[in-house]
N, C-alpha and C. Protein backbone atom coordinates (compact mmCIF):
# COMPACT_ATOMS: atom_id res chain seq x y z
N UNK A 1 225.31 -59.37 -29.76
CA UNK A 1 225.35 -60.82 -29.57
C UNK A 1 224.44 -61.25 -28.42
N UNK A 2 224.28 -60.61 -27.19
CA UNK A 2 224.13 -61.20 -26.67
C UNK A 2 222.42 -60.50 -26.62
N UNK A 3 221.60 -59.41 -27.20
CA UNK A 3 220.28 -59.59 -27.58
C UNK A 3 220.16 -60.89 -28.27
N UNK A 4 221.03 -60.83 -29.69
CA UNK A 4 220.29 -61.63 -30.45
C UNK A 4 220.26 -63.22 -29.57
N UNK A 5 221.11 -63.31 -28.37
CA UNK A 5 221.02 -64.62 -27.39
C UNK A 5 219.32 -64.58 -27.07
N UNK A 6 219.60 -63.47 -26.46
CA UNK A 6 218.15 -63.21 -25.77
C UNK A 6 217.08 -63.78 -26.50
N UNK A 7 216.87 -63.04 -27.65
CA UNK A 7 215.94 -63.53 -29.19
C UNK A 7 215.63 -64.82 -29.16
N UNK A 8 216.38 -65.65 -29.14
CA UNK A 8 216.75 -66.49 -29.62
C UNK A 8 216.07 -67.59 -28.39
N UNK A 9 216.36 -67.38 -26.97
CA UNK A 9 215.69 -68.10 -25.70
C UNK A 9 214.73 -67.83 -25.93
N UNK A 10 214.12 -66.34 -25.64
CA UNK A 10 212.79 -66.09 -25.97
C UNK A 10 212.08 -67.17 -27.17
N UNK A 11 212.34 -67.50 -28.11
CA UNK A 11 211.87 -68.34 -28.87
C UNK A 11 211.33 -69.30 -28.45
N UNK A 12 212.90 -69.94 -27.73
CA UNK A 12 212.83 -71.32 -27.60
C UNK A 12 211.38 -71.74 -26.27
N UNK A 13 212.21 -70.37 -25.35
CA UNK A 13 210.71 -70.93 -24.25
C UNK A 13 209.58 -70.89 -24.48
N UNK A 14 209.36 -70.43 -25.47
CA UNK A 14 207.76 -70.66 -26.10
C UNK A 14 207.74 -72.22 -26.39
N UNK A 15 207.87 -72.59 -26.75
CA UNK A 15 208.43 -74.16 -27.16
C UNK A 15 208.46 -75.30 -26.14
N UNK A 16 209.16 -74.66 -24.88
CA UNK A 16 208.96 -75.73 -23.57
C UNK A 16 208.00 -75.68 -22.65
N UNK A 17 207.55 -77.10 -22.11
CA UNK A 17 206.50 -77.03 -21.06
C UNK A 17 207.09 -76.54 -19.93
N UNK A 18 205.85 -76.36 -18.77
CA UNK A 18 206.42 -75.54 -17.53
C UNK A 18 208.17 -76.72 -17.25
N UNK A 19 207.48 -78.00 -17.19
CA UNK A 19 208.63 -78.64 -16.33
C UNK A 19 210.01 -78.25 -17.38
N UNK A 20 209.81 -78.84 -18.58
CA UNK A 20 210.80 -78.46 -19.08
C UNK A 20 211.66 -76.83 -19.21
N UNK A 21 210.76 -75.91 -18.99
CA UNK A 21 210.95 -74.44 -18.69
C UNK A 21 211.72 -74.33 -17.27
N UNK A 22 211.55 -75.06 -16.61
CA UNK A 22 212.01 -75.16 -14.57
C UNK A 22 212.97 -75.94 -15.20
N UNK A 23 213.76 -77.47 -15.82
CA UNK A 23 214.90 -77.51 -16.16
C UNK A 23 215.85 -76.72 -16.61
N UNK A 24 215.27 -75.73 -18.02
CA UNK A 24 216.31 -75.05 -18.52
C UNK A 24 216.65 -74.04 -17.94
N UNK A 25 215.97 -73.52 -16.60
CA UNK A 25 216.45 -72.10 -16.07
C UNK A 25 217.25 -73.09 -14.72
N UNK A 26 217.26 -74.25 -14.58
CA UNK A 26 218.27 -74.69 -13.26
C UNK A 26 219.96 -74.80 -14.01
N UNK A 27 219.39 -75.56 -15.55
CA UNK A 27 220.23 -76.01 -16.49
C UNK A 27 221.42 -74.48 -16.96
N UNK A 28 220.83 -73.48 -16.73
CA UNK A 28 221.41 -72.28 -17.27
C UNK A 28 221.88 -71.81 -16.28
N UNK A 29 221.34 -72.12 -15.00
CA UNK A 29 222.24 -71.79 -13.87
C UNK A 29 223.61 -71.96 -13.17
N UNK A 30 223.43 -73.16 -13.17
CA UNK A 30 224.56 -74.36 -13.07
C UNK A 30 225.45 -74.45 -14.37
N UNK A 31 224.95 -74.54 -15.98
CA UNK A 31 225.79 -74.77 -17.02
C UNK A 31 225.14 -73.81 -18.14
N UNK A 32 225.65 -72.73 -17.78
CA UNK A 32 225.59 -71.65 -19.44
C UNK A 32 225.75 -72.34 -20.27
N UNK A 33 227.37 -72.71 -20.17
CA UNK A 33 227.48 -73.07 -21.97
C UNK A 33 226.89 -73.98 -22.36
N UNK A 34 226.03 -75.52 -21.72
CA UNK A 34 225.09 -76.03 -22.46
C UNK A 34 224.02 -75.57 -22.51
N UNK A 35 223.27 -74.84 -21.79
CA UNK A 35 221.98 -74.23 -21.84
C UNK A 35 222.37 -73.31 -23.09
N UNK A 36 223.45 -72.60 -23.32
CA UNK A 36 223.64 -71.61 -24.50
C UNK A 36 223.54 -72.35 -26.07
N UNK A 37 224.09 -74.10 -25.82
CA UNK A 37 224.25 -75.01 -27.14
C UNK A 37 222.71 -75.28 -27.22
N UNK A 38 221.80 -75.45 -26.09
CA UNK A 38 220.53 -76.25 -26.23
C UNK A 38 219.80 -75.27 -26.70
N UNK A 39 219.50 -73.78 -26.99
CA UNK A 39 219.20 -72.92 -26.95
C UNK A 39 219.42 -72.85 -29.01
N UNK A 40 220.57 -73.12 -29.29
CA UNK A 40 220.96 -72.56 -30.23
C UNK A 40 220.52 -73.91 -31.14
N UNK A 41 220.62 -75.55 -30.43
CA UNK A 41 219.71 -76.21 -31.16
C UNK A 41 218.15 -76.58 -31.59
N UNK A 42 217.74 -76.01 -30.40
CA UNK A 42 216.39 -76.07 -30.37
C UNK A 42 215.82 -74.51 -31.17
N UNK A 43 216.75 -73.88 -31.54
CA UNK A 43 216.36 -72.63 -32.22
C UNK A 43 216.26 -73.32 -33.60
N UNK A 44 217.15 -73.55 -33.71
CA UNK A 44 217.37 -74.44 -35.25
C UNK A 44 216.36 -75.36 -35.92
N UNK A 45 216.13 -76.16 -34.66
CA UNK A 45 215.09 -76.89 -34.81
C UNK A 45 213.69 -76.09 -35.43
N UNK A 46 212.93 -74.86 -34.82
CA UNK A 46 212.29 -74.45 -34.91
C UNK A 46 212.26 -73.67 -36.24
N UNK A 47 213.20 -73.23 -36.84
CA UNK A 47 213.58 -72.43 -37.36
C UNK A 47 212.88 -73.61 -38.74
N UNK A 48 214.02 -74.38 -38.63
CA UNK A 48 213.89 -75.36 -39.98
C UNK A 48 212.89 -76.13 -39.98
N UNK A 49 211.54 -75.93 -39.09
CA UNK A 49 209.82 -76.54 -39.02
C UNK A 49 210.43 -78.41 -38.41
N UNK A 50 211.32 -78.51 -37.99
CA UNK A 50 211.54 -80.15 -36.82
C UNK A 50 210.57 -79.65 -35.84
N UNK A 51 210.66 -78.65 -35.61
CA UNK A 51 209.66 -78.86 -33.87
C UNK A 51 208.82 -77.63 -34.11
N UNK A 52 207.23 -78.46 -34.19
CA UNK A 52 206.46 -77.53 -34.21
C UNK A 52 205.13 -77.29 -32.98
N UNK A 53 205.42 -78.34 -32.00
CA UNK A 53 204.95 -78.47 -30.67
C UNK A 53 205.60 -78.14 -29.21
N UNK A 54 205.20 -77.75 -28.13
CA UNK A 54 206.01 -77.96 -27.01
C UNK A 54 206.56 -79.32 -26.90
N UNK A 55 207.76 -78.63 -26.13
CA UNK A 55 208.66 -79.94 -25.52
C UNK A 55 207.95 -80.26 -24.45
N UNK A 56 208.16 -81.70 -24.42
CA UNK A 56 207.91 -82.15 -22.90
C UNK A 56 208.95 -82.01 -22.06
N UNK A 57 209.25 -82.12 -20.37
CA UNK A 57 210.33 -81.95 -20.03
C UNK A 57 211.67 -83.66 -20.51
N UNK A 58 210.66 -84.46 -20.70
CA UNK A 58 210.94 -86.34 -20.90
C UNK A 58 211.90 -85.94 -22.49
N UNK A 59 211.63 -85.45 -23.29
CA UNK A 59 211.94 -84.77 -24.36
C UNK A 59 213.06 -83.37 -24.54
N UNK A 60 213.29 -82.43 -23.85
CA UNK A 60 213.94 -81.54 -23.61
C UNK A 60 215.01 -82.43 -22.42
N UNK A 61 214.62 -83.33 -21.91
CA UNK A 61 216.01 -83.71 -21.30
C UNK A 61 217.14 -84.86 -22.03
N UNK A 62 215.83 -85.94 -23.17
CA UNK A 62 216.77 -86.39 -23.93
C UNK A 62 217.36 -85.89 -24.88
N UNK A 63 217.01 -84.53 -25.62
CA UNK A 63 218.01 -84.00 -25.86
C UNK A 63 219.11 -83.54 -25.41
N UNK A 64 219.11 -83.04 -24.26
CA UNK A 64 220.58 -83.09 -23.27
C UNK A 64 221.11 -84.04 -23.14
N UNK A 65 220.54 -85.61 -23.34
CA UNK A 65 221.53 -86.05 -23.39
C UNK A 65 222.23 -86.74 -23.85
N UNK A 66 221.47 -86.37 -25.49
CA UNK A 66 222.38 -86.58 -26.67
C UNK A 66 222.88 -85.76 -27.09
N UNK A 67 222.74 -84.43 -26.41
CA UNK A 67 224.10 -83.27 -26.69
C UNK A 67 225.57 -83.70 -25.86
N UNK A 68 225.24 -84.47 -24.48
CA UNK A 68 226.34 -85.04 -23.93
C UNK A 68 226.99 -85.98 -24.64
N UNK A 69 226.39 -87.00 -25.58
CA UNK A 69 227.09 -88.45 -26.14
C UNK A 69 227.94 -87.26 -27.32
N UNK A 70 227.77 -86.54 -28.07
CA UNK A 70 228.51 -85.43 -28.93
C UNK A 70 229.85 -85.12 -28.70
């Protein structure tokens, strides 16, 4: 489980810009379990061709925080 976690970040940080890359490692510091949900949506995303560019950090944070309105 927790490679295929690994797998799975590895992905995603390909995907984020530096700033947004410096959020999600403060974001994982402070809050695993959303950094673990943002991780597993933005995998998804990628997976199913939604996101085929880097995130911006303006972008990787409004998704946080429409994982919060959830």
């Amino acid at each position: 489980m927790q490679q295929q976690l690994q797998m799975l970040e590895h992905q995603v940080k390909n995907y984020l810009s530096k700033e947004a890359l410096s959020r999600f490692g403060n974001l994982k510091t402070a809050h695993q379990d959303i950094a673990f949900k943002a991780v597993l949506v933005l995998a998804r995303a990628i997976e199913s061709g939604q996101l085929k560019k880097e995130l911006s950090d303006e972008e990787f944070k409004s998704l946080l925080m429409e994982m919060q309105r959830k």
